[in-house]
N, C-alpha and C. Protein backbone atom coordinates (compact mmCIF):
# COMPACT_ATOMS: atom_id res chain seq x y z
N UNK A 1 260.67 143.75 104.29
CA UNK A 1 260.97 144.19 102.95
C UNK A 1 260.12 145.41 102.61
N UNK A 2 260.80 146.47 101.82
CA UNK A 2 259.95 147.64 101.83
C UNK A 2 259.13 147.31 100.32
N UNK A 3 258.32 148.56 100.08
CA UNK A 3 257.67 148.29 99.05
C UNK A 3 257.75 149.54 98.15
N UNK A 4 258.72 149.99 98.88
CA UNK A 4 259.57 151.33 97.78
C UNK A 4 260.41 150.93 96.54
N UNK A 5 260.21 151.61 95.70
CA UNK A 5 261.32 151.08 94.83
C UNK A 5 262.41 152.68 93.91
N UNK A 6 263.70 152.06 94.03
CA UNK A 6 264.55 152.90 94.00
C UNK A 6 264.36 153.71 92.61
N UNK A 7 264.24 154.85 92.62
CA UNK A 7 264.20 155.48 90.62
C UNK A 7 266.02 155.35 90.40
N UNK A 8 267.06 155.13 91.22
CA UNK A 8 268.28 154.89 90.82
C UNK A 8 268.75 152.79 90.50
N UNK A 9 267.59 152.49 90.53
CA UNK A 9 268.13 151.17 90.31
C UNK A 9 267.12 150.80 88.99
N UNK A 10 267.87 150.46 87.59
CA UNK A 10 267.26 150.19 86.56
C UNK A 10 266.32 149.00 86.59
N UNK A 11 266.78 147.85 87.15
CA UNK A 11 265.86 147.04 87.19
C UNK A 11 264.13 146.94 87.53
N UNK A 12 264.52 147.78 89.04
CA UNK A 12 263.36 148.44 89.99
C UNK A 12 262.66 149.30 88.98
N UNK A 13 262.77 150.29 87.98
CA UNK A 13 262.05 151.52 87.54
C UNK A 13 261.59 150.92 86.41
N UNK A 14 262.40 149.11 85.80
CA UNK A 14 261.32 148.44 84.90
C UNK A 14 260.37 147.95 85.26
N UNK A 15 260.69 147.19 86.37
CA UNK A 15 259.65 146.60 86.84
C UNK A 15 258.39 147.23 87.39
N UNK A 16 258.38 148.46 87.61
CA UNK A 16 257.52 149.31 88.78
C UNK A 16 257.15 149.84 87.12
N UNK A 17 257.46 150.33 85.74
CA UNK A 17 256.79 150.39 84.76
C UNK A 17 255.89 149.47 84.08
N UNK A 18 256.77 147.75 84.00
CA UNK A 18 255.72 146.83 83.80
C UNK A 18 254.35 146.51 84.68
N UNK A 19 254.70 147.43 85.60
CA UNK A 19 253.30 147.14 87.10
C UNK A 19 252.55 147.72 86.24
N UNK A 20 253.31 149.27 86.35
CA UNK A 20 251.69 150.20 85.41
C UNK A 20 251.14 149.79 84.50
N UNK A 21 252.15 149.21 83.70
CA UNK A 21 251.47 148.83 82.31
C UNK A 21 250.31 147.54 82.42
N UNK A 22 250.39 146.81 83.26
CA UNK A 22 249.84 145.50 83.47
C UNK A 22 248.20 146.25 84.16
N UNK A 23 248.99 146.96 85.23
CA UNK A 23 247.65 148.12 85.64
C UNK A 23 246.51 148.62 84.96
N UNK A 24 247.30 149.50 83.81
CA UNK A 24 246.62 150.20 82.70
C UNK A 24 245.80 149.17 81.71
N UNK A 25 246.52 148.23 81.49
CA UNK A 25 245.79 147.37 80.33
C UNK A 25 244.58 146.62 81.20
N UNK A 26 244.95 146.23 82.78
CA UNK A 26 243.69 145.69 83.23
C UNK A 26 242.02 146.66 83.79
N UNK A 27 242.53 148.17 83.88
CA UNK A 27 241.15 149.26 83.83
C UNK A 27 240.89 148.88 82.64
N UNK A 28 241.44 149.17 81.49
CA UNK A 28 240.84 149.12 79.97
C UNK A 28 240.02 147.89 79.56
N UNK A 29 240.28 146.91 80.32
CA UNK A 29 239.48 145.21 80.44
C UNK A 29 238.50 145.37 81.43
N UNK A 30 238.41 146.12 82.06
CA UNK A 30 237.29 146.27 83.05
C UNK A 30 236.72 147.13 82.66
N UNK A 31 236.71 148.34 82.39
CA UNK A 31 235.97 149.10 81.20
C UNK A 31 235.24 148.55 80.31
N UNK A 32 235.84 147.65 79.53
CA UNK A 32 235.13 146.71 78.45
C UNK A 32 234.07 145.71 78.83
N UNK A 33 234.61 145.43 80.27
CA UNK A 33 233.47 144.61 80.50
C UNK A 33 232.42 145.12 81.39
N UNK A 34 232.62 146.34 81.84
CA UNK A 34 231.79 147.32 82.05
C UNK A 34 230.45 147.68 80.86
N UNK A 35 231.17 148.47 79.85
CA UNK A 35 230.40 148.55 78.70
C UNK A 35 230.09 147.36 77.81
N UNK A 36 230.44 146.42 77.94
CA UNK A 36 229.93 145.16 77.67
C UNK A 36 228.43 145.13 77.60
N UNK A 37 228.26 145.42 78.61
CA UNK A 37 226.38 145.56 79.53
C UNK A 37 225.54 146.56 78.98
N UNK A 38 224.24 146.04 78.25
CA UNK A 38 223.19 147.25 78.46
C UNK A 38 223.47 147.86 79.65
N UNK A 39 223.07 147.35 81.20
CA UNK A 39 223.27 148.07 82.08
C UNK A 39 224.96 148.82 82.42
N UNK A 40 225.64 148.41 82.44
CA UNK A 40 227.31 148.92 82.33
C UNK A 40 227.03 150.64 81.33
N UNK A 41 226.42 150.07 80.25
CA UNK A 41 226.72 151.26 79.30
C UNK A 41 225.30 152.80 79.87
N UNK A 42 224.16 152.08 80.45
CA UNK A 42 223.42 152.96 81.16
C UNK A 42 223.91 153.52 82.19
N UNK A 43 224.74 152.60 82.81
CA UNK A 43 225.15 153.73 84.40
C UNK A 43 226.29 154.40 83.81
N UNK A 44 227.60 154.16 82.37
CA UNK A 44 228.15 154.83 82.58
C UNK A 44 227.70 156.60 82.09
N UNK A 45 226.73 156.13 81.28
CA UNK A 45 225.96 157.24 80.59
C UNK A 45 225.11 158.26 81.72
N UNK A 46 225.08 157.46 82.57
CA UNK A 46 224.03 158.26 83.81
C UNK A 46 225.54 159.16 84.02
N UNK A 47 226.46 158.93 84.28
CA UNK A 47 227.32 159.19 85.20
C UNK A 47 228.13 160.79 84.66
N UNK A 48 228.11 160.21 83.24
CA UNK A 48 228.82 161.30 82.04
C UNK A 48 227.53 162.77 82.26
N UNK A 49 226.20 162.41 82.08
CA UNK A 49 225.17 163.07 82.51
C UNK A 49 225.33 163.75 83.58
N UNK A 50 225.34 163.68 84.07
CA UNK A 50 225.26 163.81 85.81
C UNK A 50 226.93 165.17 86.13
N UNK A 51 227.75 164.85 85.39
CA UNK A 51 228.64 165.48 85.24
C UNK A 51 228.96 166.69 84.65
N UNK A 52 227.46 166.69 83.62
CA UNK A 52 227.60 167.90 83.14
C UNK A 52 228.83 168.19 81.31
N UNK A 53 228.85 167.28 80.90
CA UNK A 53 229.71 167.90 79.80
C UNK A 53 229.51 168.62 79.02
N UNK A 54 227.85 168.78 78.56
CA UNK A 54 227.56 169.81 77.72
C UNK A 54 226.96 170.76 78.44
N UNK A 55 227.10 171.56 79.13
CA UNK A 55 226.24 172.37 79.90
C UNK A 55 227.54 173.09 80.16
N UNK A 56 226.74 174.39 79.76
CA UNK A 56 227.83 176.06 80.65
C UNK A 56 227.78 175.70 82.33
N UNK A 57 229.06 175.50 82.25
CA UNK A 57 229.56 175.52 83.80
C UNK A 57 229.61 176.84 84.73
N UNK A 58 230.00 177.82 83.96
CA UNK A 58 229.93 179.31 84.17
C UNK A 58 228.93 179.49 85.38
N UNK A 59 229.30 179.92 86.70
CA UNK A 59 227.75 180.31 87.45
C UNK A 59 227.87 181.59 87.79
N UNK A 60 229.36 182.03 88.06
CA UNK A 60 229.62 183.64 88.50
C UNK A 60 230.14 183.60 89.77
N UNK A 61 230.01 182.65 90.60
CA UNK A 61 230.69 182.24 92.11
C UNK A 61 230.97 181.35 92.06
N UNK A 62 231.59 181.15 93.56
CA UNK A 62 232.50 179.38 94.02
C UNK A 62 231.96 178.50 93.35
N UNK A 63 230.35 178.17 93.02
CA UNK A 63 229.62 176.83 92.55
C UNK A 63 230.66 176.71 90.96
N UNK A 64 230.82 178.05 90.19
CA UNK A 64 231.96 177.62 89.03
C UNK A 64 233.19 176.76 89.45
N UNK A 65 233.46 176.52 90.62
CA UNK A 65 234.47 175.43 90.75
C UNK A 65 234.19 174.20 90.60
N UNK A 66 232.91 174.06 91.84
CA UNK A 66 232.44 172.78 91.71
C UNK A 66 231.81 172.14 90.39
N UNK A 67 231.16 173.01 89.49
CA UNK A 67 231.05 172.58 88.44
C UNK A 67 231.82 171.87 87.36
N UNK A 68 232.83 172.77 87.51
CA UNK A 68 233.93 172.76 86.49
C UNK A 68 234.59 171.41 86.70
N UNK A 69 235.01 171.47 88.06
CA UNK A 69 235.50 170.22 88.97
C UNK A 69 234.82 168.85 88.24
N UNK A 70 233.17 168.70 88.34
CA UNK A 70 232.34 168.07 87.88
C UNK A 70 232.82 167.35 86.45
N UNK A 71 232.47 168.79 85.64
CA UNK A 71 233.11 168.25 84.20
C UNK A 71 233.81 168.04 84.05
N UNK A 72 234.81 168.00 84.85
CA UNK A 72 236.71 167.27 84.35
C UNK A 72 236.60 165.99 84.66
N UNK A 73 235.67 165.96 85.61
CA UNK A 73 235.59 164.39 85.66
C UNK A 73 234.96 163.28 84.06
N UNK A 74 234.19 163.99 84.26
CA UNK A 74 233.26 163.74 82.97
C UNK A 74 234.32 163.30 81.61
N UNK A 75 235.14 164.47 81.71
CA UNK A 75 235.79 164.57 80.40
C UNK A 75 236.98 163.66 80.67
N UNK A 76 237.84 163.53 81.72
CA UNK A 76 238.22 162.35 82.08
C UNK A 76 237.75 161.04 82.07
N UNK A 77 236.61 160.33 82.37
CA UNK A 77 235.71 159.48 82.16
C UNK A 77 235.52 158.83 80.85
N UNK A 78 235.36 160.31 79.49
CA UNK A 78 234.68 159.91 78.96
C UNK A 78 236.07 159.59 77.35
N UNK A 79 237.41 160.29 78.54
CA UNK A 79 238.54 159.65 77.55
C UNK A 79 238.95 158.31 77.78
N UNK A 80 238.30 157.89 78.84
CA UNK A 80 239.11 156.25 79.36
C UNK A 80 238.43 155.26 78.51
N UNK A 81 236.66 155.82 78.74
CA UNK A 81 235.41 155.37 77.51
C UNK A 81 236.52 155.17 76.12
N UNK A 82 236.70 155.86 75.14
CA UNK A 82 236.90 155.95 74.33
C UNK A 82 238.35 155.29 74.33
N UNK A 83 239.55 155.16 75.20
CA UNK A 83 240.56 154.44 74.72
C UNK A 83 240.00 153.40 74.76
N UNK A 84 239.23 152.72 75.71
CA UNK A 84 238.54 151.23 75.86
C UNK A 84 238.18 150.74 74.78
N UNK A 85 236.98 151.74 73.91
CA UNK A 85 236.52 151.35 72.91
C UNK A 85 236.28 152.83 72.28
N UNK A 86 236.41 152.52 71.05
CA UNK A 86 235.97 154.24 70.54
C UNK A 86 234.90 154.28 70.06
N UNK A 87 234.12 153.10 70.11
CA UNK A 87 232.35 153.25 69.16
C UNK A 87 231.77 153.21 70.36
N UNK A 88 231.65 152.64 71.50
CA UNK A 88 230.77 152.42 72.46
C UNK A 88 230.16 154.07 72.63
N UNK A 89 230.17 155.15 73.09
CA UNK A 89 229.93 156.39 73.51
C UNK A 89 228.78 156.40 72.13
N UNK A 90 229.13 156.48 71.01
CA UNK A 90 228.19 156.32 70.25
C UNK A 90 226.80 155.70 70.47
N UNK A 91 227.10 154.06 70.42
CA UNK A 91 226.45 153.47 70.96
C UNK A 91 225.29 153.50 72.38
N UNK A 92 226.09 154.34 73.35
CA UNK A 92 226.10 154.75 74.28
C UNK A 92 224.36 155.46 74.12
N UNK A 93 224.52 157.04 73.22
CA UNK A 93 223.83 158.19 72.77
C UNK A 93 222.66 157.35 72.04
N UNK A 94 223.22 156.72 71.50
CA UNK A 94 221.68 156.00 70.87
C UNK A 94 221.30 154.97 71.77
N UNK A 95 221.27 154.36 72.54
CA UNK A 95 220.72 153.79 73.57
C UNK A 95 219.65 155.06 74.60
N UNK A 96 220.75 155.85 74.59
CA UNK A 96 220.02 156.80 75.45
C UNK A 96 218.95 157.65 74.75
N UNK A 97 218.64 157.76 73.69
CA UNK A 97 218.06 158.57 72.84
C UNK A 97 216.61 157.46 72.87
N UNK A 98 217.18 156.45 72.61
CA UNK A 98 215.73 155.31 72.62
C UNK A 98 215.36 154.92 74.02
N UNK A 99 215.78 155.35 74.90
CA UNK A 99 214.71 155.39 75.93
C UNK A 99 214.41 156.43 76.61
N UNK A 100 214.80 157.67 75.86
CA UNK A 100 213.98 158.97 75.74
C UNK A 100 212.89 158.67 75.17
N UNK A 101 212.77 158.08 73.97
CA UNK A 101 211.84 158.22 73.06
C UNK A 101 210.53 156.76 73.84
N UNK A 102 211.44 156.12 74.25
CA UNK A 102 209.69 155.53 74.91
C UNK A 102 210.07 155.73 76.53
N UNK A 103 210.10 156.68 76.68
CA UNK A 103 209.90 157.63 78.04
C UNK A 103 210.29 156.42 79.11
N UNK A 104 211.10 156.20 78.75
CA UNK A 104 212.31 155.48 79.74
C UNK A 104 212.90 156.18 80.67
């Protein structure tokens, strides 16, 4: 049995939509229970960091790709964050801000 499914057979192009959808709603539950976590919400914050979203990407050569590359991730990342939950990122910044402040 293959595991293709036909875009000319209606049944097939619901079902292969209810996949995604079942898909989509289960990242957004794993997300949540991702950020659930002090730690969950630190690594995803390391990660958004690390990516660069506020920082001029601009370098003047090839490294402007990889950068840029970088931050799309970021900014991708940090829209999945926010359909999940839209206060966590908040949350997020002030977590991170208080263990700036006792040199965490």
């Amino acid at each position: 049995m293959s595991d293709q499914s036909s875009a000319s057979d209606p049944k097939q192009v619901k079902n292969a939509k209810g996949k995604d959808k079942r898909n989509a709603q289960q990242i957004l539950n794993d997300y949540r229970t991702v950020l659930g976590t002090p730690e969950g919400r630190r690594l995803i914050y390391h990660i958004l960091a690390k990516c660069g979203l506020y920082h001029v990407m601009f370098s003047g050569n090839s490294r402007h790709f990889f950068n840029d590359g970088m931050r799309q991730i970021g900014v991708w990342l940090l829209a999945e964050i926010n359909e999940a939950d839209e206060e966590v990122y908040i949350k997020m910044q002030s977590e991170a801000l208080e263990r700036r402040r006792n040199g965490a």
